[in-house]
N, C-alpha and C. Protein backbone atom coordinates (compact mmCIF):
# COMPACT_ATOMS: atom_id res chain seq x y z
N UNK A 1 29.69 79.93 113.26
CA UNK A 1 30.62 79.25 112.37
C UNK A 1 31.43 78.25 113.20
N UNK A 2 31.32 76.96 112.91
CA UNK A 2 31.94 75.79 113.38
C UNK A 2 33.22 75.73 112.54
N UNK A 3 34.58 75.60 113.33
CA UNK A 3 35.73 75.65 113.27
C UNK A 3 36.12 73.96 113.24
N UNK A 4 36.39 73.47 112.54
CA UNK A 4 36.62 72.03 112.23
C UNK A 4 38.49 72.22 112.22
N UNK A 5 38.67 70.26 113.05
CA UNK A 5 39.52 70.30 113.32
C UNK A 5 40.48 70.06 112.05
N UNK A 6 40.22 69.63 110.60
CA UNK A 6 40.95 69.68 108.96
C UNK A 6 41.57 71.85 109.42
N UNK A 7 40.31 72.56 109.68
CA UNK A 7 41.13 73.81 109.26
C UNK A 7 41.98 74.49 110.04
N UNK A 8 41.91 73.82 111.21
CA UNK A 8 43.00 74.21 112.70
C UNK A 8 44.25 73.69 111.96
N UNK A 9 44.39 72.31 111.73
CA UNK A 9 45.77 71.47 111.15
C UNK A 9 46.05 72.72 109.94
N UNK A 10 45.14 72.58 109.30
CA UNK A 10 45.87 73.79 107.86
C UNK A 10 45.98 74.91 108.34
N UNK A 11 45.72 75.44 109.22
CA UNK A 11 45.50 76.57 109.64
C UNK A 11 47.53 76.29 109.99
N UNK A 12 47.70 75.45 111.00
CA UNK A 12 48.73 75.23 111.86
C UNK A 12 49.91 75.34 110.30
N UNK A 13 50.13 74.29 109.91
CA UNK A 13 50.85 73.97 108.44
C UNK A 13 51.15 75.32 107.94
N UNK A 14 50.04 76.33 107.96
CA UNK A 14 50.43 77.09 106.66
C UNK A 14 51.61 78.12 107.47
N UNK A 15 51.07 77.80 108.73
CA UNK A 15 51.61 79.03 109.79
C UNK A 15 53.20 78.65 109.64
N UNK A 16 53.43 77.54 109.69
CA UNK A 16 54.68 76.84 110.14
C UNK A 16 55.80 77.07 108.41
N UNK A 17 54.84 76.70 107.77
CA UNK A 17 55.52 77.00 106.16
C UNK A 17 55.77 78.89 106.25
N UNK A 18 55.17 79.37 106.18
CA UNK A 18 55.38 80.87 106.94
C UNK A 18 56.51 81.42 107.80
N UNK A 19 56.70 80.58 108.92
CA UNK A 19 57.85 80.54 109.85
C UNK A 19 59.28 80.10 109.33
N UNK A 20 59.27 79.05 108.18
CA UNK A 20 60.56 78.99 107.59
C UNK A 20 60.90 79.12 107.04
N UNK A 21 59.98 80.12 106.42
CA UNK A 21 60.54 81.35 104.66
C UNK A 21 61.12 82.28 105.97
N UNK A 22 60.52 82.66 106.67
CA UNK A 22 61.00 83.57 107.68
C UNK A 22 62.44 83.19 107.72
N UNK A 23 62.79 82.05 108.56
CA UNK A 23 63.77 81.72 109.16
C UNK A 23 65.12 81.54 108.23
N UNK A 24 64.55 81.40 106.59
CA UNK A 24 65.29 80.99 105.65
C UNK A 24 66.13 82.57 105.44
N UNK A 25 64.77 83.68 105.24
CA UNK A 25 64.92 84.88 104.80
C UNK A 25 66.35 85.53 106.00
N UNK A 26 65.96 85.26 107.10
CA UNK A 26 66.92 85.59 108.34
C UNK A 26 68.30 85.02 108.20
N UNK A 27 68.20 83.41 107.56
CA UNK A 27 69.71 83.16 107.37
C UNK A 27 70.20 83.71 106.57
N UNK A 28 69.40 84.05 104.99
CA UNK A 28 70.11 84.42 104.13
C UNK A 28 70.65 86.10 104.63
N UNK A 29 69.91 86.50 104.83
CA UNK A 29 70.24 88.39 105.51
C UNK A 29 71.64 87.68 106.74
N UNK A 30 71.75 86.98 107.62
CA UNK A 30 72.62 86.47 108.24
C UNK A 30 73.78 86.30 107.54
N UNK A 31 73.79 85.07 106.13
CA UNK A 31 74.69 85.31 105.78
C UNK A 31 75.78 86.11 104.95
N UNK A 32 74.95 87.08 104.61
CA UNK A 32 75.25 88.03 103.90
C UNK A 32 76.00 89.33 104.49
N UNK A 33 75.08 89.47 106.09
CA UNK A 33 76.08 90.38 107.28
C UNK A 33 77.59 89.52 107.20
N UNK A 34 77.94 88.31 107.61
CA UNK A 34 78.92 87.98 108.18
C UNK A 34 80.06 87.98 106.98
N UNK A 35 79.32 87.62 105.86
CA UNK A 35 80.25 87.92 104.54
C UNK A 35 80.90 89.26 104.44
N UNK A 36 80.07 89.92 104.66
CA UNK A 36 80.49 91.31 104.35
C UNK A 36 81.10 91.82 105.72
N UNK A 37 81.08 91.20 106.91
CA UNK A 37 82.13 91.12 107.65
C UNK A 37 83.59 90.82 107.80
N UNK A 38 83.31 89.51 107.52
CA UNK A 38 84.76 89.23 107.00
C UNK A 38 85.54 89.72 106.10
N UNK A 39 84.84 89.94 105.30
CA UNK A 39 85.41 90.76 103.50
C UNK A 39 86.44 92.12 104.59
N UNK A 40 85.30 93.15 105.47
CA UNK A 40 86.26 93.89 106.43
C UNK A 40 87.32 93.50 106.95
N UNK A 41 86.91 92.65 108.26
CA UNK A 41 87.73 92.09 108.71
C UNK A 41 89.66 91.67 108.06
N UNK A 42 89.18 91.10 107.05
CA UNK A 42 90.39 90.63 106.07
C UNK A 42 91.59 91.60 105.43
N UNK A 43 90.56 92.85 105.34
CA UNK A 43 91.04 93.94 104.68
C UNK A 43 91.86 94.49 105.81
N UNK A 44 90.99 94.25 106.70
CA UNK A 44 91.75 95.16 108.48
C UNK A 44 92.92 94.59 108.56
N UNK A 45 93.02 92.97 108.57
CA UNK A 45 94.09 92.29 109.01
C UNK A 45 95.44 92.45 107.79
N UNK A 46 94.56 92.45 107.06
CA UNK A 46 95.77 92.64 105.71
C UNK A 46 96.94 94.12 105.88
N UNK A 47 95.81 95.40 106.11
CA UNK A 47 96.45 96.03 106.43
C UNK A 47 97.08 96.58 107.88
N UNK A 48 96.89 95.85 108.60
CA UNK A 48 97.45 95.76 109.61
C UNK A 48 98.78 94.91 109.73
N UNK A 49 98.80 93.87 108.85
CA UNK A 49 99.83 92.75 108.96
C UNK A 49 100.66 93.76 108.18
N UNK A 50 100.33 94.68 106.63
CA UNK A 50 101.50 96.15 105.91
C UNK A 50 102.06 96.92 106.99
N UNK A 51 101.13 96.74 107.43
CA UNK A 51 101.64 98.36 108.74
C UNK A 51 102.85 97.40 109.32
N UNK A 52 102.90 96.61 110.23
CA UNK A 52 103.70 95.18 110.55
C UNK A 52 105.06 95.26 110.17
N UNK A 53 105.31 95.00 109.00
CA UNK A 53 106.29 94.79 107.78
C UNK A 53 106.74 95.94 107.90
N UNK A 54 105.81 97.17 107.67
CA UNK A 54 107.03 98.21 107.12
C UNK A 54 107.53 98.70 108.13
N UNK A 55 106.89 98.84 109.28
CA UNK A 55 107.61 99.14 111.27
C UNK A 55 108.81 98.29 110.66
N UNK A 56 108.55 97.23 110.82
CA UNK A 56 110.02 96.11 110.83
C UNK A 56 110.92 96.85 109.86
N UNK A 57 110.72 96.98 108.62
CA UNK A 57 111.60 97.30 107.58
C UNK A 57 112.13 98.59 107.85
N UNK A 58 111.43 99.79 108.69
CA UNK A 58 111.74 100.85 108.74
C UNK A 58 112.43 100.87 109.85
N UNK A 59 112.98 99.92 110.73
CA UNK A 59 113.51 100.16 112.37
C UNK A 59 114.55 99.51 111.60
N UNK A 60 115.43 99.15 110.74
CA UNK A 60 116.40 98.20 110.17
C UNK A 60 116.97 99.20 109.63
């Protein structure tokens, strides 16, 4: 079986279309960790900034 150079190129193409559903799939899972990071994060700082306030209010 002779391998012609049309099915190497498609061969290459399909590989590469392949690679950036990949890469797409990875950002979206990416952005979805860091969302749901921050969403923490925010909550941490929020209640950390209460804790803050009421030290202050309670040393008064």
């Amino acid at each position: 079986m002779r391998i012609t150079l049309h099915f190497l190129i498609a061969a290459l193409r399909a590989s590469y279309w392949v690679a950036l559903v990949v890469v797409v799939v990875m950002v979206a899972v990416y952005k979805k960790k860091t969302e749901a990071a921050k969403k923490d994060y925010l909550k941490a700082l929020a209640a950390y900034r209460a804790s803050l306030v009421s030290k202050v209010l309670g040393a008064n």
